[in-house]
N, C-alpha and C. Protein backbone atom coordinates (compact mmCIF):
# COMPACT_ATOMS: atom_id res chain seq x y z
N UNK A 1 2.39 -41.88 47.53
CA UNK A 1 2.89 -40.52 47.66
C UNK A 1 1.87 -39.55 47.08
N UNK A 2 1.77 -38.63 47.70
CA UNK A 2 0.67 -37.60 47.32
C UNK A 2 1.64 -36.62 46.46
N UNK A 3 0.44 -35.73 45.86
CA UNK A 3 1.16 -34.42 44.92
C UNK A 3 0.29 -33.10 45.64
N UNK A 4 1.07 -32.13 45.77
CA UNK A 4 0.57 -30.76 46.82
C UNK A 4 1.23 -29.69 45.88
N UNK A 5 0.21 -28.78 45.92
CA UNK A 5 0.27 -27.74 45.04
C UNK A 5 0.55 -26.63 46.01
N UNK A 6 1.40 -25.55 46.03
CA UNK A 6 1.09 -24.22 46.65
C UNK A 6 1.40 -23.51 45.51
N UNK A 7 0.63 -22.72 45.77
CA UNK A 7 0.24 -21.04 44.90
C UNK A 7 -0.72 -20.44 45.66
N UNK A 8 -1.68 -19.27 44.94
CA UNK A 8 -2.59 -18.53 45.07
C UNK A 8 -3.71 -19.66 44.75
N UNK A 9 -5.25 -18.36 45.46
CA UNK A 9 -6.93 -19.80 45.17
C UNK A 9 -6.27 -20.21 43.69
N UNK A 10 -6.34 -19.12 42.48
CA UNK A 10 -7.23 -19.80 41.44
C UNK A 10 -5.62 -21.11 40.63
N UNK A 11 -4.83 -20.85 41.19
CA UNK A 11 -3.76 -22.10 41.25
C UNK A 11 -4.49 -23.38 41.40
N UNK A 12 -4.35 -22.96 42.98
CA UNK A 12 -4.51 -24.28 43.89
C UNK A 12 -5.84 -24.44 43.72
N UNK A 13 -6.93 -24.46 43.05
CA UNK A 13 -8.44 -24.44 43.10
C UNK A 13 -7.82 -25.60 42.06
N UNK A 14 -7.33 -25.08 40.59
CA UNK A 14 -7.09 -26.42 39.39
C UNK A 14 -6.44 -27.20 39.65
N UNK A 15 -5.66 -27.27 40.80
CA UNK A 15 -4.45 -28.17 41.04
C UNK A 15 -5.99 -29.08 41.97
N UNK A 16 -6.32 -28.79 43.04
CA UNK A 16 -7.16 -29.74 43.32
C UNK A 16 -8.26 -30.59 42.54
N UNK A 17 -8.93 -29.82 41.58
CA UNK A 17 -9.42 -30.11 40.45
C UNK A 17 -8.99 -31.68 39.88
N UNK A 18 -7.43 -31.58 39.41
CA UNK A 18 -6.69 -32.70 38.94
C UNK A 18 -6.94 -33.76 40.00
N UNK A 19 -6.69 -33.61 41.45
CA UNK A 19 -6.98 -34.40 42.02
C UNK A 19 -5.36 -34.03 43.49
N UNK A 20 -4.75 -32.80 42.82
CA UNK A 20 -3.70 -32.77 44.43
C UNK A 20 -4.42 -32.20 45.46
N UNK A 21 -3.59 -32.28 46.70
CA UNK A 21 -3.81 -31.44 47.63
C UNK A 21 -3.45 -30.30 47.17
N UNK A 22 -3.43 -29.21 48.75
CA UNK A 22 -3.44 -27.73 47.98
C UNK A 22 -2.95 -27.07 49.11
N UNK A 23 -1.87 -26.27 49.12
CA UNK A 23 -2.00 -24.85 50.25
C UNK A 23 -1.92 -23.61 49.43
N UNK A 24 -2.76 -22.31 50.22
CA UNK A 24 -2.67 -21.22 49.68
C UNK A 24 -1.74 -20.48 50.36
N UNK A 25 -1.51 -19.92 49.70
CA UNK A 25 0.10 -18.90 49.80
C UNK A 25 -0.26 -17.53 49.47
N UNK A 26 -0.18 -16.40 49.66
CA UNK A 26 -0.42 -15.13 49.16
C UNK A 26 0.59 -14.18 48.84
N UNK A 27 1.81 -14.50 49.83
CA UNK A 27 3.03 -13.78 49.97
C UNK A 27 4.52 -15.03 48.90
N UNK A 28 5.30 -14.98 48.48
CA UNK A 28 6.40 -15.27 48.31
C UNK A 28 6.91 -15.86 50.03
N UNK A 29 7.20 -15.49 50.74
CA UNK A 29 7.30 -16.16 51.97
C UNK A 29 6.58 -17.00 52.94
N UNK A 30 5.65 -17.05 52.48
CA UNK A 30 4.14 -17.68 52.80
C UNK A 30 4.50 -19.08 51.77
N UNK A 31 4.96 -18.87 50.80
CA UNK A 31 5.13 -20.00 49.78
C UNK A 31 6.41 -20.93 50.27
N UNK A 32 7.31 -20.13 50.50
CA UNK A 32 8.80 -20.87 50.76
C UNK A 32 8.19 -21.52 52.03
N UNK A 33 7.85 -21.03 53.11
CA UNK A 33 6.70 -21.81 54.41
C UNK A 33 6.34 -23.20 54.15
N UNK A 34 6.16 -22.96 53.48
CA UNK A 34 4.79 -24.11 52.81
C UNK A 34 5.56 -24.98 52.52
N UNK A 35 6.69 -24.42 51.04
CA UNK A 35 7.33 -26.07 50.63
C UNK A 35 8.21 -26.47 51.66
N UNK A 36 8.90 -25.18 52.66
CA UNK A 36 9.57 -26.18 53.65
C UNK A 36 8.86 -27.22 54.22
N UNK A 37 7.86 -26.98 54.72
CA UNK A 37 6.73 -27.86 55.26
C UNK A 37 6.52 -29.28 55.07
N UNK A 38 6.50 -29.02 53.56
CA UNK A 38 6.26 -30.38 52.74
C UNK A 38 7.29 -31.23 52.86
N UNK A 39 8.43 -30.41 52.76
CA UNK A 39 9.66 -31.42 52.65
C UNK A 39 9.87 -32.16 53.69
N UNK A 40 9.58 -32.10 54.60
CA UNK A 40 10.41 -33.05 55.85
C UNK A 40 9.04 -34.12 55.91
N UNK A 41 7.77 -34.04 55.31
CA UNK A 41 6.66 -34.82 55.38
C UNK A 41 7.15 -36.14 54.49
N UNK A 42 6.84 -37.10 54.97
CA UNK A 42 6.97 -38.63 54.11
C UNK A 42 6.19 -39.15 53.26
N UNK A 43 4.98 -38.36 53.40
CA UNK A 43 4.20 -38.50 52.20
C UNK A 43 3.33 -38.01 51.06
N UNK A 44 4.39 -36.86 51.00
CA UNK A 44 4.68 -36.28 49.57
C UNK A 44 5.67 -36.37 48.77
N UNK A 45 5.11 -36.40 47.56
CA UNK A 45 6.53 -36.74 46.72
C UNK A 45 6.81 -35.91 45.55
N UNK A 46 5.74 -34.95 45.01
CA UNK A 46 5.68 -33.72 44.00
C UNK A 46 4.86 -32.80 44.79
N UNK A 47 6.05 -31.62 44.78
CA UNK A 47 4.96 -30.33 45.68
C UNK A 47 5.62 -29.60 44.01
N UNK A 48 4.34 -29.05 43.91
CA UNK A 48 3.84 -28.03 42.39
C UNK A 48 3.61 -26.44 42.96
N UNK A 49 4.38 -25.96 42.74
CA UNK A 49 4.63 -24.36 42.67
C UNK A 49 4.50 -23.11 42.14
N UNK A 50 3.53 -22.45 42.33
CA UNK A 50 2.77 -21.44 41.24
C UNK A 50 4.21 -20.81 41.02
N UNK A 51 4.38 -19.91 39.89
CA UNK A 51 5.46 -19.52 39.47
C UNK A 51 4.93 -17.78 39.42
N UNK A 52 3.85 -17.10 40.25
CA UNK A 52 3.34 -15.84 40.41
C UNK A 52 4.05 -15.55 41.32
N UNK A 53 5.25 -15.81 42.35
CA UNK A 53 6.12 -15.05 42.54
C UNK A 53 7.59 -14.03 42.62
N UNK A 54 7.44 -14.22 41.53
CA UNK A 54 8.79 -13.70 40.76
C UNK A 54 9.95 -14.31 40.79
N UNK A 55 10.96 -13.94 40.15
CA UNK A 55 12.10 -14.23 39.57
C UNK A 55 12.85 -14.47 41.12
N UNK A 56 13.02 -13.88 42.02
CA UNK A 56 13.86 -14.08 42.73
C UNK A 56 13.35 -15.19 43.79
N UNK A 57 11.70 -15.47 43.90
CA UNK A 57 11.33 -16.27 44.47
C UNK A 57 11.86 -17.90 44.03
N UNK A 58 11.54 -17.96 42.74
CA UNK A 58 12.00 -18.85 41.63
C UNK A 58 13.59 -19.23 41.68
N UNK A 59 14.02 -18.21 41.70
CA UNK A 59 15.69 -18.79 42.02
C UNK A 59 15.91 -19.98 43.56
N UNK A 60 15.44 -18.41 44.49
CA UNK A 60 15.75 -19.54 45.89
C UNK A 60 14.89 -20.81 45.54
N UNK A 61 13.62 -21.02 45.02
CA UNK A 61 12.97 -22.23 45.25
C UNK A 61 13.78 -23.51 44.16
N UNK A 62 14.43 -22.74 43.18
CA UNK A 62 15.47 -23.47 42.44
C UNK A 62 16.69 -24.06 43.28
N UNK A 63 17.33 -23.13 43.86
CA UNK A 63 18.46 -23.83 44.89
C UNK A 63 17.76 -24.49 45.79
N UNK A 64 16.61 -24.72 46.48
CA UNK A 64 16.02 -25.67 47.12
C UNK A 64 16.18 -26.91 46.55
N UNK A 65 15.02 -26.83 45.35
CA UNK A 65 15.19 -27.96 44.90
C UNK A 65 16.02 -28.70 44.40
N UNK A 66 17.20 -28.68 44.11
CA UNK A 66 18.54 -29.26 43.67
C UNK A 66 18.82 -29.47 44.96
N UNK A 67 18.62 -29.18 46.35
CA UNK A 67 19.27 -29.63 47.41
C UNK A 67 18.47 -30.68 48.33
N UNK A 68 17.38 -30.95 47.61
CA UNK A 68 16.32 -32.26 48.15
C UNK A 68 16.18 -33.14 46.94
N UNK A 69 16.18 -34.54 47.33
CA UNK A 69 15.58 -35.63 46.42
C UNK A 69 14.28 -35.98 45.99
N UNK A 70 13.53 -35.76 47.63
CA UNK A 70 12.24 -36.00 47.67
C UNK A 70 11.56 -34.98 48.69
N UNK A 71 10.48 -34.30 48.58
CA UNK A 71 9.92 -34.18 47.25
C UNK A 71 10.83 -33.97 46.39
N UNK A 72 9.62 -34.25 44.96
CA UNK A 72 10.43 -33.38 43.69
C UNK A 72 9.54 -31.57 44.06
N UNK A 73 10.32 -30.79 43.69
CA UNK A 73 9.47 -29.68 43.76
C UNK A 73 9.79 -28.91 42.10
N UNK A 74 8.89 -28.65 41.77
CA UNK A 74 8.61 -28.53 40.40
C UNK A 74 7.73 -27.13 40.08
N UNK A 75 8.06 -26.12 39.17
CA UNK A 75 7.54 -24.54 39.16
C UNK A 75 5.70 -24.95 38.29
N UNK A 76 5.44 -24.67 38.03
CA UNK A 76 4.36 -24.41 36.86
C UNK A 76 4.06 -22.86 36.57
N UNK A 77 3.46 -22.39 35.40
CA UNK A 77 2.75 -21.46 35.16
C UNK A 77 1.32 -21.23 36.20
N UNK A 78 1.36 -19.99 36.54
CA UNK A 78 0.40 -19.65 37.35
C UNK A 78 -1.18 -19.23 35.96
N UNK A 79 -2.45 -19.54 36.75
CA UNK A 79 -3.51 -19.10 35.37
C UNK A 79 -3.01 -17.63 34.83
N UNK A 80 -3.41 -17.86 34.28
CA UNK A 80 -3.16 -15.74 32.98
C UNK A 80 -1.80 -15.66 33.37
N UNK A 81 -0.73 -16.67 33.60
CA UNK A 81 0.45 -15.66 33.32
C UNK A 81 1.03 -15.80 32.47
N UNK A 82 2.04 -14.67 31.74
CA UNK A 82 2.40 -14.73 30.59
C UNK A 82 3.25 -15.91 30.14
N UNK A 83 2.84 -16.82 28.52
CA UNK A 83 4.02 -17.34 28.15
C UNK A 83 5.12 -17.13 27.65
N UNK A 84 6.25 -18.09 28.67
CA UNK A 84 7.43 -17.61 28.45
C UNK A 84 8.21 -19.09 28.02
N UNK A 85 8.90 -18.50 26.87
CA UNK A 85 10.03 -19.90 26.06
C UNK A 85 11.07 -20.83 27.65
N UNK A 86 10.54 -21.55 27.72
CA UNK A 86 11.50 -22.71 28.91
C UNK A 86 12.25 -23.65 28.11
N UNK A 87 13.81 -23.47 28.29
CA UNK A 87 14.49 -24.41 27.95
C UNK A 87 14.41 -25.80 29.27
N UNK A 88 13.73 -26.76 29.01
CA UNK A 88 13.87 -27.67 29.81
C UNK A 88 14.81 -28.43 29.75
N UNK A 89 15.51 -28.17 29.12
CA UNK A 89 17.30 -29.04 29.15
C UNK A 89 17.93 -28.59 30.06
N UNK A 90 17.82 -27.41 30.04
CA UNK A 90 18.87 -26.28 31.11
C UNK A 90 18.31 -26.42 32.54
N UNK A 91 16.76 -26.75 32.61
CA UNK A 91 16.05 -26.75 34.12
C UNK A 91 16.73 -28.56 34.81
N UNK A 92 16.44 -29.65 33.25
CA UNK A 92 17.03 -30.71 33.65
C UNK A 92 18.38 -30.75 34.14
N UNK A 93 19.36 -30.06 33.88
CA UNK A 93 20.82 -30.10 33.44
C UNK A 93 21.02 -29.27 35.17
N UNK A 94 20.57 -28.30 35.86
CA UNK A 94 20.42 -27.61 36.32
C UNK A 94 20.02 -28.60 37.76
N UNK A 95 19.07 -29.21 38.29
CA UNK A 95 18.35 -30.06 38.58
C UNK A 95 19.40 -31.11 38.75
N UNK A 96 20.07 -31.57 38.10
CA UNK A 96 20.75 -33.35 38.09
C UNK A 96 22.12 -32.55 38.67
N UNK A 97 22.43 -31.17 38.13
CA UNK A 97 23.71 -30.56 38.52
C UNK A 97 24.52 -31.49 37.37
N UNK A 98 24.49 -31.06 36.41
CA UNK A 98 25.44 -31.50 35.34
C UNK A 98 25.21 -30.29 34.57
């Protein structure tokens, strides 16, 4: 199973770096594109998600992901963006739907 990154270049430039694939995205809808994309593919299994499109992008891509098994689709910090406190209990808890 492969791992595929969408975000913006300087995202997806480090995500390839590590060693994923990569699509560039520029728009918030350009992004949701993309992970639909991935999902119905069989051989991906972590699509990685710049988190440079805001809060409301982040939600829908949240109700996505609780409604697929595979991929996993998973947010990250985009480069220079600000840190912010993540309860990862609440993303787990959220995620499993418990």
């Amino acid at each position: 199973m492969r791992v595929v990154a969408v975000g913006g270049r300087a995202f997806t430039s480090a995500m390839k770096l590590a060693g994923a694939g990569a699509v560039i995205a520029e728009t918030p809808e350009e992004a949701m594109r993309a992970v639909n994309s991935l999902i119905g593919r069989g051989d991906v299994g972590l699509v990685l998600v710049s988190d440079e499109y805001g809060p409301e992008f982040s939600r829908r891509l949240a109700e996505l992901a609780r409604s697929v098994t595979v991929p996993i689709i998973y947010q990250l910090p985009a480069p220079g963006s600000k840190v912010a406190k993540v309860d990862y209990r609440a993303i787990i808890r959220q995620v499993l739907g418990v």
